[in-house]
N, C-alpha and C. Protein backbone atom coordinates (compact mmCIF):
# COMPACT_ATOMS: atom_id res chain seq x y z
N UNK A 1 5.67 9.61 -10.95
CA UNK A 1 6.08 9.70 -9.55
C UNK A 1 7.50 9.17 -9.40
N UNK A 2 8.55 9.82 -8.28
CA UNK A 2 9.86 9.11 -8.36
C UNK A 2 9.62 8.78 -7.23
N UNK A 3 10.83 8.02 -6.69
CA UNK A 3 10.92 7.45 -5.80
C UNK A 3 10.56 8.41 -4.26
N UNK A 4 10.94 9.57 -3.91
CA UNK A 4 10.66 10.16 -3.23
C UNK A 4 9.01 10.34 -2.54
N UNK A 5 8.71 10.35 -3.91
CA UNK A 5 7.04 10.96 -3.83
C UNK A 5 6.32 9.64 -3.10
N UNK A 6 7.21 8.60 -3.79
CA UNK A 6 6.35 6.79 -3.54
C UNK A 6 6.86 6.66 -2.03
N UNK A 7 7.51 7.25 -1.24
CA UNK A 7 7.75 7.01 -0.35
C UNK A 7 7.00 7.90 0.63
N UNK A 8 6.71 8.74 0.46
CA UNK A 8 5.68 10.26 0.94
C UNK A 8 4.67 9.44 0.71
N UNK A 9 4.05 8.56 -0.43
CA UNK A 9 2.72 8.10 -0.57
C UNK A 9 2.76 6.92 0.53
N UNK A 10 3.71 6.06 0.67
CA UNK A 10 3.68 5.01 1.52
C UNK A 10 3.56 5.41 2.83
N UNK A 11 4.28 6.62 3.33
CA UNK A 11 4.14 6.81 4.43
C UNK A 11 2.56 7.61 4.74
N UNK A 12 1.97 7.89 4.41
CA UNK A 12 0.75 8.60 4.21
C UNK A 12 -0.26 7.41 4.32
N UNK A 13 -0.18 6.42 3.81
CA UNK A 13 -0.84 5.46 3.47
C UNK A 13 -0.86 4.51 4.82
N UNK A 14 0.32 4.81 5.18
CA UNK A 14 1.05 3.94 6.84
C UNK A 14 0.53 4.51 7.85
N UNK A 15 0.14 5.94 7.78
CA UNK A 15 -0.38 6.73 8.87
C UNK A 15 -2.40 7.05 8.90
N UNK A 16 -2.87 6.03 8.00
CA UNK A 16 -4.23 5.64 7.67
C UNK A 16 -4.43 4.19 7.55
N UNK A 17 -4.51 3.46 9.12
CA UNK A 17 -4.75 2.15 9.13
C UNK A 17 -6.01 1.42 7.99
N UNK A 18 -6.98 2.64 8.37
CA UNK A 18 -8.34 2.18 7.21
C UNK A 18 -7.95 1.61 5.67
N UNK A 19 -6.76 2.27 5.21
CA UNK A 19 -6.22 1.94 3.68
C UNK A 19 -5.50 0.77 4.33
N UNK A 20 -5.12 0.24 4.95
CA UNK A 20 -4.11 -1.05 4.81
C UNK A 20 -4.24 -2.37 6.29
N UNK A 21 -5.22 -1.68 6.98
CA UNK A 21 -5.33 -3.03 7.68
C UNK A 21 -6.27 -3.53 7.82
N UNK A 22 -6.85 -5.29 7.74
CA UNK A 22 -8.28 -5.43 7.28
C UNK A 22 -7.99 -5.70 9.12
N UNK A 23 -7.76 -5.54 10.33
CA UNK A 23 -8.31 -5.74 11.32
C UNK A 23 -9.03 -4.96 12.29
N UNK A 24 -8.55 -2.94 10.97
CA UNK A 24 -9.53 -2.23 11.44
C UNK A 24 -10.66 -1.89 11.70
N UNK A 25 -11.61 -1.23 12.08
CA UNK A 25 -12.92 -1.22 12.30
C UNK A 25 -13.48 -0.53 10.96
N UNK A 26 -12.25 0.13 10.62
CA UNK A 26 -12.57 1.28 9.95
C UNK A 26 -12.27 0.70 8.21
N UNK A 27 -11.60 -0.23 8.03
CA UNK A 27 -11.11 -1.09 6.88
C UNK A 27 -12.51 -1.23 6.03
N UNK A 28 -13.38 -1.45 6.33
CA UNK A 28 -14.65 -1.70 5.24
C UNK A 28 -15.27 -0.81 5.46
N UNK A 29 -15.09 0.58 6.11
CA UNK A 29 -15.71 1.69 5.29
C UNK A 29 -15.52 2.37 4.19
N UNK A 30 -16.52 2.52 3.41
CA UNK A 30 -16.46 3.07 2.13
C UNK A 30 -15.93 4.61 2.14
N UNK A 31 -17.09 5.41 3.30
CA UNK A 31 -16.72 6.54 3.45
C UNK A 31 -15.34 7.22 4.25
N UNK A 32 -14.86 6.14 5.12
CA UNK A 32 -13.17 6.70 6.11
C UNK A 32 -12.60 6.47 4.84
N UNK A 33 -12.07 5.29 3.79
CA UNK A 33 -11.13 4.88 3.08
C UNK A 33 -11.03 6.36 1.81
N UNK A 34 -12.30 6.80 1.89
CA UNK A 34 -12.82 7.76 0.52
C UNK A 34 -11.93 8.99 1.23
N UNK A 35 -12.26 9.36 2.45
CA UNK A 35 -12.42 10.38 2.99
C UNK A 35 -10.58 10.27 3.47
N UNK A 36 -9.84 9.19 3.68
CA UNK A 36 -8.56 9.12 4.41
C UNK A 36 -7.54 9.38 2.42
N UNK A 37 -8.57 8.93 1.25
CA UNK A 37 -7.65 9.27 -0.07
C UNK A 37 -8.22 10.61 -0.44
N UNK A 38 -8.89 11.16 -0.01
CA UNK A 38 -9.24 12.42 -0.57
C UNK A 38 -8.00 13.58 0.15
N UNK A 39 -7.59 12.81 1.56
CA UNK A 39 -6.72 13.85 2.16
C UNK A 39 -5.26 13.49 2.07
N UNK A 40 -5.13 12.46 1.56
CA UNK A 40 -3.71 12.48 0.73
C UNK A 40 -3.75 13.25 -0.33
N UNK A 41 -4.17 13.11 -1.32
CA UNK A 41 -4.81 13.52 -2.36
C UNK A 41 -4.50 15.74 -2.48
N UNK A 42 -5.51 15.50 -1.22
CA UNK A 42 -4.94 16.87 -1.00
C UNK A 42 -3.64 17.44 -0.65
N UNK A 43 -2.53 16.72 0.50
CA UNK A 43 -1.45 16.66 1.00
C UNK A 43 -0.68 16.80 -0.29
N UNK A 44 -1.10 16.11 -0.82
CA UNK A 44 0.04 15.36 -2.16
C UNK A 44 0.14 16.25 -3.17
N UNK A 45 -1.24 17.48 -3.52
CA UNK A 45 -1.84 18.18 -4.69
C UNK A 45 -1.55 17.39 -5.88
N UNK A 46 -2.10 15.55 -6.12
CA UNK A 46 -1.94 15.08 -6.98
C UNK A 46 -3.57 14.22 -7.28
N UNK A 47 -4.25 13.95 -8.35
CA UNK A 47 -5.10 13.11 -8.41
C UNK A 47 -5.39 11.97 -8.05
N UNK A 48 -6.45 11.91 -7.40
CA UNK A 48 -6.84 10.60 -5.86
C UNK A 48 -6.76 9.67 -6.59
N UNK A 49 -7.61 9.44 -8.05
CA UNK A 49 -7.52 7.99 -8.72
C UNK A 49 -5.62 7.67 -9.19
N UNK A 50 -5.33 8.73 -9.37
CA UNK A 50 -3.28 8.21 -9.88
C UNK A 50 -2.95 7.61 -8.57
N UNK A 51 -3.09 8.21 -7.80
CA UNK A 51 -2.36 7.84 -6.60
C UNK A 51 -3.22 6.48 -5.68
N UNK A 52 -3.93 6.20 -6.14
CA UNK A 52 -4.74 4.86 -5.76
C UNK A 52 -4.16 3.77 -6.37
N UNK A 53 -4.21 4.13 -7.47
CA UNK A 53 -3.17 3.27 -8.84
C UNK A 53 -1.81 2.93 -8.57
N UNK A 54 -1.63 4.32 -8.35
CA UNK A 54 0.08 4.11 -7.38
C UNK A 54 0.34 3.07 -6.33
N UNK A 55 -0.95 3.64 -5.23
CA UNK A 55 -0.75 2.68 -4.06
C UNK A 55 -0.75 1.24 -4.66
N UNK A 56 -2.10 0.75 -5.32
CA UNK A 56 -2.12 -0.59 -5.42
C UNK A 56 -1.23 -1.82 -6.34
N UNK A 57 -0.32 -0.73 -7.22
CA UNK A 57 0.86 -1.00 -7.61
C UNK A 57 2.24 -1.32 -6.71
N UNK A 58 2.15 -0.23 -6.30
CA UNK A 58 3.18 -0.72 -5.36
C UNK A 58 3.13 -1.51 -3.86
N UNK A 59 1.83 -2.02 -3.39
CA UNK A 59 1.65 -2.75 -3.07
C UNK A 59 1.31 -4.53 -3.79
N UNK A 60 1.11 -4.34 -4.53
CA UNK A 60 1.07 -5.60 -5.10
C UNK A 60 2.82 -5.68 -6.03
N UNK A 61 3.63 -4.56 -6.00
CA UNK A 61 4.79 -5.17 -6.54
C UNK A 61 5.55 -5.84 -5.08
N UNK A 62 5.10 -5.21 -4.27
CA UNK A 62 6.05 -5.53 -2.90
C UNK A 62 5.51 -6.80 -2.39
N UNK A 63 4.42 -7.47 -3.02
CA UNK A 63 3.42 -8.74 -2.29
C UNK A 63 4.66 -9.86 -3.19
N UNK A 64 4.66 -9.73 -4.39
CA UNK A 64 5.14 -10.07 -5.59
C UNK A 64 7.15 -10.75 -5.30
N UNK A 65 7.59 -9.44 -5.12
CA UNK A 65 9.00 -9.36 -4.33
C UNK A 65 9.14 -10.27 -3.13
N UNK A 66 8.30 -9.84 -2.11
CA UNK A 66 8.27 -10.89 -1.14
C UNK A 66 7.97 -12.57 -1.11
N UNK A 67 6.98 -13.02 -1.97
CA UNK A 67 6.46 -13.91 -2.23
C UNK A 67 8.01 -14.62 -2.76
N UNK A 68 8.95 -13.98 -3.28
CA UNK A 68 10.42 -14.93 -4.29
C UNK A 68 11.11 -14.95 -2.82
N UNK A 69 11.21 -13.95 -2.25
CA UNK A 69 12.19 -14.58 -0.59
C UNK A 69 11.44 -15.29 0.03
N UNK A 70 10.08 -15.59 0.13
CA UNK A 70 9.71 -16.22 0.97
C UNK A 70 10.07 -17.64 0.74
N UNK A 71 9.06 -18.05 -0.96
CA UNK A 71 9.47 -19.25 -1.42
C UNK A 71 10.88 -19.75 -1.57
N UNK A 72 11.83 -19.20 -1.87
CA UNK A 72 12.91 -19.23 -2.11
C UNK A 72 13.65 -20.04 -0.69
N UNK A 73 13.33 -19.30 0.59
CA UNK A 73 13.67 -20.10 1.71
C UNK A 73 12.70 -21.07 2.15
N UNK A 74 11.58 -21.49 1.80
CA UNK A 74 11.32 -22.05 1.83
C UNK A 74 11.54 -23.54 1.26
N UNK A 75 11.91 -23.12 -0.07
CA UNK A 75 12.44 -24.61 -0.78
C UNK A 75 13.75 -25.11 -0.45
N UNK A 76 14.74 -23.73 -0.01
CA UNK A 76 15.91 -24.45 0.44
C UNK A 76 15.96 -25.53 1.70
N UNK A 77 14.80 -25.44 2.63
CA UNK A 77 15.23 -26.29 3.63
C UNK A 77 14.36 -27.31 3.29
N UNK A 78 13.49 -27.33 2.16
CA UNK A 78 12.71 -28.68 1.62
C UNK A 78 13.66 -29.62 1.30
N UNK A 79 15.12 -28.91 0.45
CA UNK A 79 15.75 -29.75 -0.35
C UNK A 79 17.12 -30.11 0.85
N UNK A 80 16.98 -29.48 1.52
CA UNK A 80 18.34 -29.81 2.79
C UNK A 80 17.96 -30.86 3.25
């Protein structure tokens, strides 16, 4: 996947609260979450398990990324 495609997947992913917000109703269904990657999946004409892989990659690289700016300002005003 290049960058383009990861951004088509993010936004796809952005427009299906069930995949990414646990304050939905719909967040611990088995069958919306199945049923919201089966239609990316289709959108995408790419395999639901790659692109699951995808998502949870690039969500956990972006948890990862964030976590160094966060701490990072955080320690500076520890040490000020």
């Amino acid at each position: 996947m290049d960058v383009e495609n990861n951004e088509v997947l993010i936004a796809m992913v952005f427009d299906r609260p069930a995949l990414w917000d646990k304050k939905s109703k719909f967040y611990s269904s088995r069958k919306v979450v199945d049923r919201c990657w089966k239609e990316i999946s289709l959108e995408m004409k790419q395999d639901e398990y790659t692109l699951r892989k995808k998502w949870r990659y690039l969500r956990d690289q972006f948890a990862v990324e964030f976590g160094k700016i966060t701490n990072r300002r955080r320690w500076d005003f520890i040490c000020a």
